[in-house]
C-alpha atoms as a PDB file:
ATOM      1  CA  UNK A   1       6.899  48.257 -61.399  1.00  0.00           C
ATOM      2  CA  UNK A   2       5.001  48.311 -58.226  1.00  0.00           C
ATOM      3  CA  UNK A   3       8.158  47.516 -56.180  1.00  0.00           C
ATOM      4  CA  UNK A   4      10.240  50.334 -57.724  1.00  0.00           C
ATOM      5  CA  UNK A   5       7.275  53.357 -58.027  1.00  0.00           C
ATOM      6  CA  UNK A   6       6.341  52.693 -54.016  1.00  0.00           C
ATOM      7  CA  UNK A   7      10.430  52.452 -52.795  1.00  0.00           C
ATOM      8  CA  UNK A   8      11.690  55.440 -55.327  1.00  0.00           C
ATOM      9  CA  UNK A   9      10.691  58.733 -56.735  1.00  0.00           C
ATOM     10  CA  UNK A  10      12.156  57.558 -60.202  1.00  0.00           C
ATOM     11  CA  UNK A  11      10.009  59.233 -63.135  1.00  0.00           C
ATOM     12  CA  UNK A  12       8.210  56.051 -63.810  1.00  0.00           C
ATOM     13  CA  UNK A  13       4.874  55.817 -66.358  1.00  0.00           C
ATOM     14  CA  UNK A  14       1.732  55.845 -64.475  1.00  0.00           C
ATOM     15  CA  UNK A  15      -0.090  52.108 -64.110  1.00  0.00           C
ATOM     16  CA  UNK A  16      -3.743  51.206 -62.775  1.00  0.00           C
ATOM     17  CA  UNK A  17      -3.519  50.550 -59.208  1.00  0.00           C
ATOM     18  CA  UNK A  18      -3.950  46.460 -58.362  1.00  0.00           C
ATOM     19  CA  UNK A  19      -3.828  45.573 -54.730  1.00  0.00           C
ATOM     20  CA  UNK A  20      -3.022  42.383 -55.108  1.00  0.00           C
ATOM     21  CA  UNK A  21       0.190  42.657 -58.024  1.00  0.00           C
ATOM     22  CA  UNK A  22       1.319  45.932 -55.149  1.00  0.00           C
ATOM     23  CA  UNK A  23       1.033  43.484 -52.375  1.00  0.00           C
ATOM     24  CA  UNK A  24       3.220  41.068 -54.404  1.00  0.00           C
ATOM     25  CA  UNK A  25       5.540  43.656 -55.712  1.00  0.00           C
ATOM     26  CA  UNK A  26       7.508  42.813 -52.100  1.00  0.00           C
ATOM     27  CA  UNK A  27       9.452  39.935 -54.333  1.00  0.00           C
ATOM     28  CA  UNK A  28      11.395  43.125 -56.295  1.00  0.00           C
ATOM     29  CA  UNK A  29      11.966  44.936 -53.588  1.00  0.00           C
ATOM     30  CA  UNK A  30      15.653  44.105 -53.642  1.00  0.00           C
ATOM     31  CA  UNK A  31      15.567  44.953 -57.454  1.00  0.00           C
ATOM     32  CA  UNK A  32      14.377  47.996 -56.460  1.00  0.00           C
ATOM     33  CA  UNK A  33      17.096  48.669 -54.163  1.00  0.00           C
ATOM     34  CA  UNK A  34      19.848  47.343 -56.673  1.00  0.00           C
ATOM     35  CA  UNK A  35      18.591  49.926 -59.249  1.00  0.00           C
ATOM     36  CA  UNK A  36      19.078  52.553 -56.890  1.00  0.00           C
ATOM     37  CA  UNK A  37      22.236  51.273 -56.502  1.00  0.00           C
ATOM     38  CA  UNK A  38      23.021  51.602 -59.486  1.00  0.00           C
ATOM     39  CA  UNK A  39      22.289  54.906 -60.119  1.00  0.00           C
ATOM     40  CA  UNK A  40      24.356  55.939 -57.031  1.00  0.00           C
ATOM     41  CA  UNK A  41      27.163  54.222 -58.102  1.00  0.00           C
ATOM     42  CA  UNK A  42      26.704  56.053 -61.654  1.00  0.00           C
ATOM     43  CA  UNK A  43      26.855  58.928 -59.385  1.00  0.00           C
ATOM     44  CA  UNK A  44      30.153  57.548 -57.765  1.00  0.00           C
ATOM     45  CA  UNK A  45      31.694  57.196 -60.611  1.00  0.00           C
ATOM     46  CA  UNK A  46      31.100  60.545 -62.248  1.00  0.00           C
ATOM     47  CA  UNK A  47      31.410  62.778 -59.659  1.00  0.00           C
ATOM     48  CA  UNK A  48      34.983  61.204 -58.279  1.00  0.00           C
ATOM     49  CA  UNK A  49      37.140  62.499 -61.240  1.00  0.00           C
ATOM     50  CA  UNK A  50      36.379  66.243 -60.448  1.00  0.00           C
ATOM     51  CA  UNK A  51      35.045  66.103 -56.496  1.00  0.00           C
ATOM     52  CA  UNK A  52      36.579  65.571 -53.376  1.00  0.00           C
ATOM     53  CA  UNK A  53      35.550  62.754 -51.486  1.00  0.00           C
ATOM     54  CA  UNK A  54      33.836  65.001 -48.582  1.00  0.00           C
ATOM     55  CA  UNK A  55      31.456  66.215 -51.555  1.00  0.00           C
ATOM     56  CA  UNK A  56      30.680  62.358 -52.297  1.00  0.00           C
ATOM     57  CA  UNK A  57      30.463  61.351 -49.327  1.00  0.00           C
ATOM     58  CA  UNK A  58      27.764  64.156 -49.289  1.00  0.00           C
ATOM     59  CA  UNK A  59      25.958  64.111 -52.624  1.00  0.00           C
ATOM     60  CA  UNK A  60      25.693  60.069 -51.732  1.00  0.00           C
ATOM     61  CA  UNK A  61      23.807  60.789 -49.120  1.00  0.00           C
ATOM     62  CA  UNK A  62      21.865  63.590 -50.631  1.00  0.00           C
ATOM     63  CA  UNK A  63      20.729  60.934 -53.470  1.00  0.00           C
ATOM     64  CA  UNK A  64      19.809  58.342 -51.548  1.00  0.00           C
ATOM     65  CA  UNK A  65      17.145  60.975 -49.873  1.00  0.00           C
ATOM     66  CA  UNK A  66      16.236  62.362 -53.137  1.00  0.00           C
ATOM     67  CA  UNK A  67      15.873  58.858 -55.128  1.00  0.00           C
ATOM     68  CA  UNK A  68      13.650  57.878 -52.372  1.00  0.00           C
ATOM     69  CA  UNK A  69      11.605  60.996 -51.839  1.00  0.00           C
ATOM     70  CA  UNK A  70      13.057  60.682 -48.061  1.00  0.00           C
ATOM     71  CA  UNK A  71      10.110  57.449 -47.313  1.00  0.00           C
ATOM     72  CA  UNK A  72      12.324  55.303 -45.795  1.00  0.00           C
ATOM     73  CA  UNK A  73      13.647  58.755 -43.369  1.00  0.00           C
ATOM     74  CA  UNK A  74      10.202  59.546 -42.379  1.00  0.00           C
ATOM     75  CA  UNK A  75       9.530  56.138 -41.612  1.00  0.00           C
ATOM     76  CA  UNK A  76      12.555  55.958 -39.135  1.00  0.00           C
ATOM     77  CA  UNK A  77      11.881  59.522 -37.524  1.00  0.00           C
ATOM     78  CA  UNK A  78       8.022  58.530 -37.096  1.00  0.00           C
ATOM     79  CA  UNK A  79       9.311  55.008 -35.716  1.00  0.00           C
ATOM     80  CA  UNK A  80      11.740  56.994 -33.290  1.00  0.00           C
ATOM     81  CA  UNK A  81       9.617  59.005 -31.968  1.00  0.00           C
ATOM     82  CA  UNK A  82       7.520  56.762 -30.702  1.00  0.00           C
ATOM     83  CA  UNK A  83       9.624  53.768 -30.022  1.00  0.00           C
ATOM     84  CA  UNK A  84      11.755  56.158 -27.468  1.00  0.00           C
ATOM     85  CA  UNK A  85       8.671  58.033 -26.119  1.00  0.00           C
ATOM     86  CA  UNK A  86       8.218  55.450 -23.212  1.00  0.00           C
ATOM     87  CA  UNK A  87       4.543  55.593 -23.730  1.00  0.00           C
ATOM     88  CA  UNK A  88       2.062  52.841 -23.370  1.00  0.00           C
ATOM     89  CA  UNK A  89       1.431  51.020 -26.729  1.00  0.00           C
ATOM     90  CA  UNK A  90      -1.813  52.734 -28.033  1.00  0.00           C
ATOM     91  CA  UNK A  91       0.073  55.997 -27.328  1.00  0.00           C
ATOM     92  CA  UNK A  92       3.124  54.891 -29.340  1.00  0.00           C
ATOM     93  CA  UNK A  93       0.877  54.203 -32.194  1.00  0.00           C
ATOM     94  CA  UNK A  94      -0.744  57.059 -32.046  1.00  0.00           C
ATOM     95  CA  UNK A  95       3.145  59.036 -32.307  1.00  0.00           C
ATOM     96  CA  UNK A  96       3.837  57.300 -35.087  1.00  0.00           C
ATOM     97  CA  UNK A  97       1.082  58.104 -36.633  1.00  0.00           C
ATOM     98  CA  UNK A  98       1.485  62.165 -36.328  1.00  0.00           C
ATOM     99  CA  UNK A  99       3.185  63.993 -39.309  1.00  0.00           C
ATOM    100  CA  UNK A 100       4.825  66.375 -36.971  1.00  0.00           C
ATOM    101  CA  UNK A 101       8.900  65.179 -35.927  1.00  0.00           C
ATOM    102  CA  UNK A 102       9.675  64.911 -32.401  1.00  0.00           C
ATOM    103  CA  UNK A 103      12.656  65.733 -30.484  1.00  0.00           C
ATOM    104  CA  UNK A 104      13.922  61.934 -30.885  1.00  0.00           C
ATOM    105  CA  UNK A 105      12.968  61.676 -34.444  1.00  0.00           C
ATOM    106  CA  UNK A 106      15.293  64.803 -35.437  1.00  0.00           C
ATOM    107  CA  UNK A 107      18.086  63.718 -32.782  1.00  0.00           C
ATOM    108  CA  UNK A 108      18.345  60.161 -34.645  1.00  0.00           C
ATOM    109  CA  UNK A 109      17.945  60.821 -38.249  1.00  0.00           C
ATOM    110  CA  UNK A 110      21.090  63.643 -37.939  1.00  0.00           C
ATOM    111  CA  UNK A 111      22.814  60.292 -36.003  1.00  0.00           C
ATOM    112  CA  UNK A 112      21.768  58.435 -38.804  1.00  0.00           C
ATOM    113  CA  UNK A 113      23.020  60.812 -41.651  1.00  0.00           C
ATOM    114  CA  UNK A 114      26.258  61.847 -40.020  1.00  0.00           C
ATOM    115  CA  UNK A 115      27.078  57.797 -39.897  1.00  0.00           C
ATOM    116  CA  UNK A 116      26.259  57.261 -43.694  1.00  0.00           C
ATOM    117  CA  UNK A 117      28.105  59.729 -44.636  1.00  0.00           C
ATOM    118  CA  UNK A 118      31.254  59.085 -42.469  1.00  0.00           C
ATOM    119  CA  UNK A 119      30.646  55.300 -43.395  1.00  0.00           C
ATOM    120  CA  UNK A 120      30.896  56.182 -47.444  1.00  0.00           C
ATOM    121  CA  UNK A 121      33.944  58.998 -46.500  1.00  0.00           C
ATOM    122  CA  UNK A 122      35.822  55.656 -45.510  1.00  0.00           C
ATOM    123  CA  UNK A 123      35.113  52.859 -48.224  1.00  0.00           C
ATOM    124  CA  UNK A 124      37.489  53.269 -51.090  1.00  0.00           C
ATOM    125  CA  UNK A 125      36.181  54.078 -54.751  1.00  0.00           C
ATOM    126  CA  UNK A 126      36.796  50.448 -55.910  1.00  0.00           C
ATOM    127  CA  UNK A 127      34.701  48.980 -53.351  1.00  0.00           C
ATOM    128  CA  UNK A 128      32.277  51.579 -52.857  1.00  0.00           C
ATOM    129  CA  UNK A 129      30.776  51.148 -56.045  1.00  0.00           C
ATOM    130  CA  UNK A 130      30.075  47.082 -55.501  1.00  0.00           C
ATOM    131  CA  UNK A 131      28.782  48.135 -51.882  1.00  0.00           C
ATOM    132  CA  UNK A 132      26.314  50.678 -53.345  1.00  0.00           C
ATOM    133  CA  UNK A 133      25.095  47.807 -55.153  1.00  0.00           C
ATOM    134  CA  UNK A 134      24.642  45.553 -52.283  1.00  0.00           C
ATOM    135  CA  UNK A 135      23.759  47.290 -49.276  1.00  0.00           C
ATOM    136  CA  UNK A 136      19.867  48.940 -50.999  1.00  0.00           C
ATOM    137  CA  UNK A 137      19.732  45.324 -52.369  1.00  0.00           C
ATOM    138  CA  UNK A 138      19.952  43.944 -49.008  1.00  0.00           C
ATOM    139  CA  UNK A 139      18.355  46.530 -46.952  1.00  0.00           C
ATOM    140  CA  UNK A 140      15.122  46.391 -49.324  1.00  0.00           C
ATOM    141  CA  UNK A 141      14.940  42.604 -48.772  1.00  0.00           C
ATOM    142  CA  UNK A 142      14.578  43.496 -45.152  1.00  0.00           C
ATOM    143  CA  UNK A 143      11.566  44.867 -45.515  1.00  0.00           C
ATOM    144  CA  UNK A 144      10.286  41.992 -47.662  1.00  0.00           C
ATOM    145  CA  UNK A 145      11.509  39.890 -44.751  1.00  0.00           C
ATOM    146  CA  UNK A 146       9.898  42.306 -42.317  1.00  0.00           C
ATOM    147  CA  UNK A 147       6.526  42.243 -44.039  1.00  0.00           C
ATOM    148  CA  UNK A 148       6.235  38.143 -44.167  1.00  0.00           C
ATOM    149  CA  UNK A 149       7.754  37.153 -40.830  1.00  0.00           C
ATOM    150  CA  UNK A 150       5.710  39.506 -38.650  1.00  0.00           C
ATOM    151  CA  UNK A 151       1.910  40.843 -37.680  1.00  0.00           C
ATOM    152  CA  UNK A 152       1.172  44.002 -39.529  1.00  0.00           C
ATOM    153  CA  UNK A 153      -0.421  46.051 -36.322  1.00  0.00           C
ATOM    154  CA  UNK A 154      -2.678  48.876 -37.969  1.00  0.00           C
ATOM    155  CA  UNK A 155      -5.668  48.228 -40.083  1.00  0.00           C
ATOM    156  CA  UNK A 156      -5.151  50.336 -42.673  1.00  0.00           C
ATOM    157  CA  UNK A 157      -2.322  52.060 -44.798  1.00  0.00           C
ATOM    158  CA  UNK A 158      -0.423  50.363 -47.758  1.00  0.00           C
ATOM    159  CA  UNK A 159       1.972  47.712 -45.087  1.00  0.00           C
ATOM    160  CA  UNK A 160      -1.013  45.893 -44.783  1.00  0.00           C
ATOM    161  CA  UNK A 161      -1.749  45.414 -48.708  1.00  0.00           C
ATOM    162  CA  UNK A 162       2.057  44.082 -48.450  1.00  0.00           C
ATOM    163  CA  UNK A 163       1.113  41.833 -45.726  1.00  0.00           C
ATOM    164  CA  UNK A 164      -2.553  40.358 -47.118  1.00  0.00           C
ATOM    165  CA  UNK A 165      -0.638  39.487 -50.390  1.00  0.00           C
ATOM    166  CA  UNK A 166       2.729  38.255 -49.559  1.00  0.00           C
ATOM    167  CA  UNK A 167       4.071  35.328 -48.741  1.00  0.00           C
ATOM    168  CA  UNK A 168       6.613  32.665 -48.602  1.00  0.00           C
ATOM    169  CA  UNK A 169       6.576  32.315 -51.984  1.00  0.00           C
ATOM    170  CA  UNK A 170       7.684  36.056 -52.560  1.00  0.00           C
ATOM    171  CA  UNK A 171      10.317  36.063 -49.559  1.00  0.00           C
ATOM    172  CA  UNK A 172      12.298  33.138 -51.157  1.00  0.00           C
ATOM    173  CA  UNK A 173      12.184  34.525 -54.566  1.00  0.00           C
ATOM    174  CA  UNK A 174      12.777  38.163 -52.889  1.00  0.00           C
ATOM    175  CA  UNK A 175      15.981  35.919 -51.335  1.00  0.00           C
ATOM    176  CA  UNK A 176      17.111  34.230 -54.900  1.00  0.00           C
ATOM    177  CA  UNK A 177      17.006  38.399 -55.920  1.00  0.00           C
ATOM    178  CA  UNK A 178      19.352  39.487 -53.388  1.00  0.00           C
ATOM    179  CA  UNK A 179      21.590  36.775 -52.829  1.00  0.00           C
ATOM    180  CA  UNK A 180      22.475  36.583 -56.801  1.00  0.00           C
ATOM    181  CA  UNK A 181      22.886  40.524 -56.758  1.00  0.00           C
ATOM    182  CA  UNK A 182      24.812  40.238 -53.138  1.00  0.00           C
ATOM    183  CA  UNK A 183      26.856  37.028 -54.607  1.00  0.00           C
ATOM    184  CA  UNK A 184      27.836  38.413 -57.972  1.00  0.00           C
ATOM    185  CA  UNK A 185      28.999  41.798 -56.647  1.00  0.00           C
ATOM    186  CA  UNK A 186      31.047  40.920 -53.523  1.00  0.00           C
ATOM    187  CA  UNK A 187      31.250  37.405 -53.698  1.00  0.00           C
ATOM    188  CA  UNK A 188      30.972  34.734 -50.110  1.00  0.00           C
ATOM    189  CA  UNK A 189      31.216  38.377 -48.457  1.00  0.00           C
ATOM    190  CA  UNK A 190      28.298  39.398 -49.982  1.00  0.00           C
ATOM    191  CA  UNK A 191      25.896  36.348 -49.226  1.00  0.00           C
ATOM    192  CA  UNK A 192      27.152  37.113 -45.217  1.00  0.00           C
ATOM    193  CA  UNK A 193      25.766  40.876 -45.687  1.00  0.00           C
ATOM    194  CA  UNK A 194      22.935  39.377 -46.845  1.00  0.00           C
ATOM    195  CA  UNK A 195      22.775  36.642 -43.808  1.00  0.00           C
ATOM    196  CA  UNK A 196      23.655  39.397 -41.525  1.00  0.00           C
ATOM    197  CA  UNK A 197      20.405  41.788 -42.525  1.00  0.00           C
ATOM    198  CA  UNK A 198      18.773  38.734 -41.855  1.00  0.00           C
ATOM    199  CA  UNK A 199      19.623  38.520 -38.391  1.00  0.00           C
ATOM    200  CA  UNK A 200      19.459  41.949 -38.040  1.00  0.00           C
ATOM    201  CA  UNK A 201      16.111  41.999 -39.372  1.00  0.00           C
ATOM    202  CA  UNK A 202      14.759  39.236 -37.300  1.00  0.00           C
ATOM    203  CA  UNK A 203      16.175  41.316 -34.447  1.00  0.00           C
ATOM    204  CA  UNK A 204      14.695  44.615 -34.323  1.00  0.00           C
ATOM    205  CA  UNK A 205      11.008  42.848 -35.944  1.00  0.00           C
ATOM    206  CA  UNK A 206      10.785  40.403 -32.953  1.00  0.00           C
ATOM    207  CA  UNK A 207      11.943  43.327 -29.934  1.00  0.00           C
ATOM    208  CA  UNK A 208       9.325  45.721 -31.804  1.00  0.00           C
ATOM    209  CA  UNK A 209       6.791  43.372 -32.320  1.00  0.00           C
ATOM    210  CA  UNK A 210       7.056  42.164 -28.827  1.00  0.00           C
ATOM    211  CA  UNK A 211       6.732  46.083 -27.715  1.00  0.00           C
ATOM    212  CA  UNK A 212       3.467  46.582 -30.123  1.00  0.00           C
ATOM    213  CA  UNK A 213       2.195  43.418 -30.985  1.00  0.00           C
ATOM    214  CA  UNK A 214       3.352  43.864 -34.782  1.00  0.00           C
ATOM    215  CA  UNK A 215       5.380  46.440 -37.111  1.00  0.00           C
ATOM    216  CA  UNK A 216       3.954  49.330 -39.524  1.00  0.00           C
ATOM    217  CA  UNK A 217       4.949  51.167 -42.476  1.00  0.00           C
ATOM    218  CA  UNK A 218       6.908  53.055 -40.517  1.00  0.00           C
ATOM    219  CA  UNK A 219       8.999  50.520 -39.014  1.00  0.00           C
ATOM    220  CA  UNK A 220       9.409  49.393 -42.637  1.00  0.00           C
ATOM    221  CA  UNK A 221      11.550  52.071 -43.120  1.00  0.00           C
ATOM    222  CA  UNK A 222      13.317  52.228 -39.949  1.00  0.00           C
ATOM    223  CA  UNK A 223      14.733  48.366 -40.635  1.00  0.00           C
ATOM    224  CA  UNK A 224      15.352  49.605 -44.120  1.00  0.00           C
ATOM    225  CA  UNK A 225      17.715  52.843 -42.481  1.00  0.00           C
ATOM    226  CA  UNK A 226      19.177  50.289 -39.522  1.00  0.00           C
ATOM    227  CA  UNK A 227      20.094  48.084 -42.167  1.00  0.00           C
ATOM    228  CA  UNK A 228      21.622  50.813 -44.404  1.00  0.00           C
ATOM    229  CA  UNK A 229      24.116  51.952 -41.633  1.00  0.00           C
ATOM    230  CA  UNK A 230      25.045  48.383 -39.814  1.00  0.00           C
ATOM    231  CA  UNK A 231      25.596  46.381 -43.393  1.00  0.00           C
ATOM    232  CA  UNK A 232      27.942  49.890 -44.861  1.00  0.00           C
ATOM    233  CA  UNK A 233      30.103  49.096 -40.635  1.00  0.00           C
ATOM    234  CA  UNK A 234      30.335  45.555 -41.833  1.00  0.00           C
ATOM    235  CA  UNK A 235      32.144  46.872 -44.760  1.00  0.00           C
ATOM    236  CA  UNK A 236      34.947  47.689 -42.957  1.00  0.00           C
ATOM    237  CA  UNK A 237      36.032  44.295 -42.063  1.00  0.00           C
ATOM    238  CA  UNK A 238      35.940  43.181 -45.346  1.00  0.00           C
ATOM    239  CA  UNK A 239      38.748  45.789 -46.451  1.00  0.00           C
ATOM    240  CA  UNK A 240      40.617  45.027 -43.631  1.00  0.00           C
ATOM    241  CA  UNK A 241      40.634  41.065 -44.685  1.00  0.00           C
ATOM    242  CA  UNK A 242      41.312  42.292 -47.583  1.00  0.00           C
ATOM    243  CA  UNK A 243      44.587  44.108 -47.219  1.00  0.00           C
ATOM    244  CA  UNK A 244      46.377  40.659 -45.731  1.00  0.00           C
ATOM    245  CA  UNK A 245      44.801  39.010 -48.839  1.00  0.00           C
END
């Protein structure tokens, strides 16, 4: 419940707050993601009988935003920002930190969008529906990844509940989660997304950690939006294979 109420603005009952079941909650994380999946593939389904495919190409995008409340967006702008300010570390920090959106942070999330939604423009209706499925699954995971396999940097904020109460126990279960979802929906091309997020994910955790000594909440979300965009390109590969199949 934890996993789904801190990755989605889903109306969800209220529950008592429990660090330590939050800080575990990383092992749904790819549930999380596959629900939202689910609901955009709903979306998918009922909008392409009366819609062109530039307006679902759109309202996609617009729900992922909406289903997430934007967290994972704000996360990347905030982690732009100060990743491309060419500050000293402290300072960088300190970027990330401010509510306000810099010049990089609005340059890359309009990048960002514009690739989604040319990326779901391209993928036909009988794959994008299995690949709406997959690629939250797998992105979500990421972060559960993210949070286990590197130093949280700040003292504070609710990464570093994730980090004090996660382990390698809820990474490989987080793994069984998103390999069964990836596996079942797309088949050996689905457990490759899911290796490829992984060295994707390894990736962009080690260069950042090496350029602050650790990740943040922030950073969170930016692997969760890198993930989004290079797993939806690896698409395309598949449907060529799949046209001398």
């Amino acid at each position: 419940m934890f996993a789904l109420i801190h990755l989605t603005r889903l109306p969800l009952p209220a529950i008592r707050f429990n660090e330590v079941s939050c800080g575990r909650s990383t092992t749904f994380f790819p549930a999380a993601g596959f629900i939202l999946g689910l609901i955009l593939a709903a979306l998918v389904w009922t909008t392409g009988w009366f819609v062109p495919r530039q307006v679902q190409a759109s309202l996609l995008v617009a729900g992922m935003v909406v289903l997430t409340g934007g967290i994972h967006l704000d996360g990347f702008m905030d982690s732009i920002d100060g990743l491309f300010s060419g500050r000293p570390r402290e300072r960088k920090l300190e970027i990330m930190r401010d509510s306000r959106v810099g010049a990089f942070g609005v340059t890359g999330v309009v990048c960002l969008l514009l690739l989604k939604y040319s990326l779901f423009l391209g993928i036909p209706d009988q794959v994008l529906w299995k690949v709406l499925l997959v690629v939250p699954a797998i992105s979500r995971w990421g972060m559960c990844y993210a949070v286990i396999a590197f130093p949280y940097v700040r003292q504070e904020g609710l990464g570093r509940i994730y980090k004090l109460h996660s382990g390698m126990k809820q990474l490989i279960w987080a793994t069984v989660i998103a390999a069964l979802i990836a596996g079942f929906t797309l088949g050996v091309y689905g457990v490759w997304l899911l290796a490829l997020g992984g060295v994707i994910t390894y990736l962009a955790g080690h260069r950042i950690t090496k350029e602050l000594g650790g990740l943040t909440g922030d950073i969170y979300g930016l692997i969760n939006e890198l993930l989004e965009v290079i797993l939806l390109f690896a698409v395309y590969p598949f449907l060529e294979m799949q046209k001398f199949l």
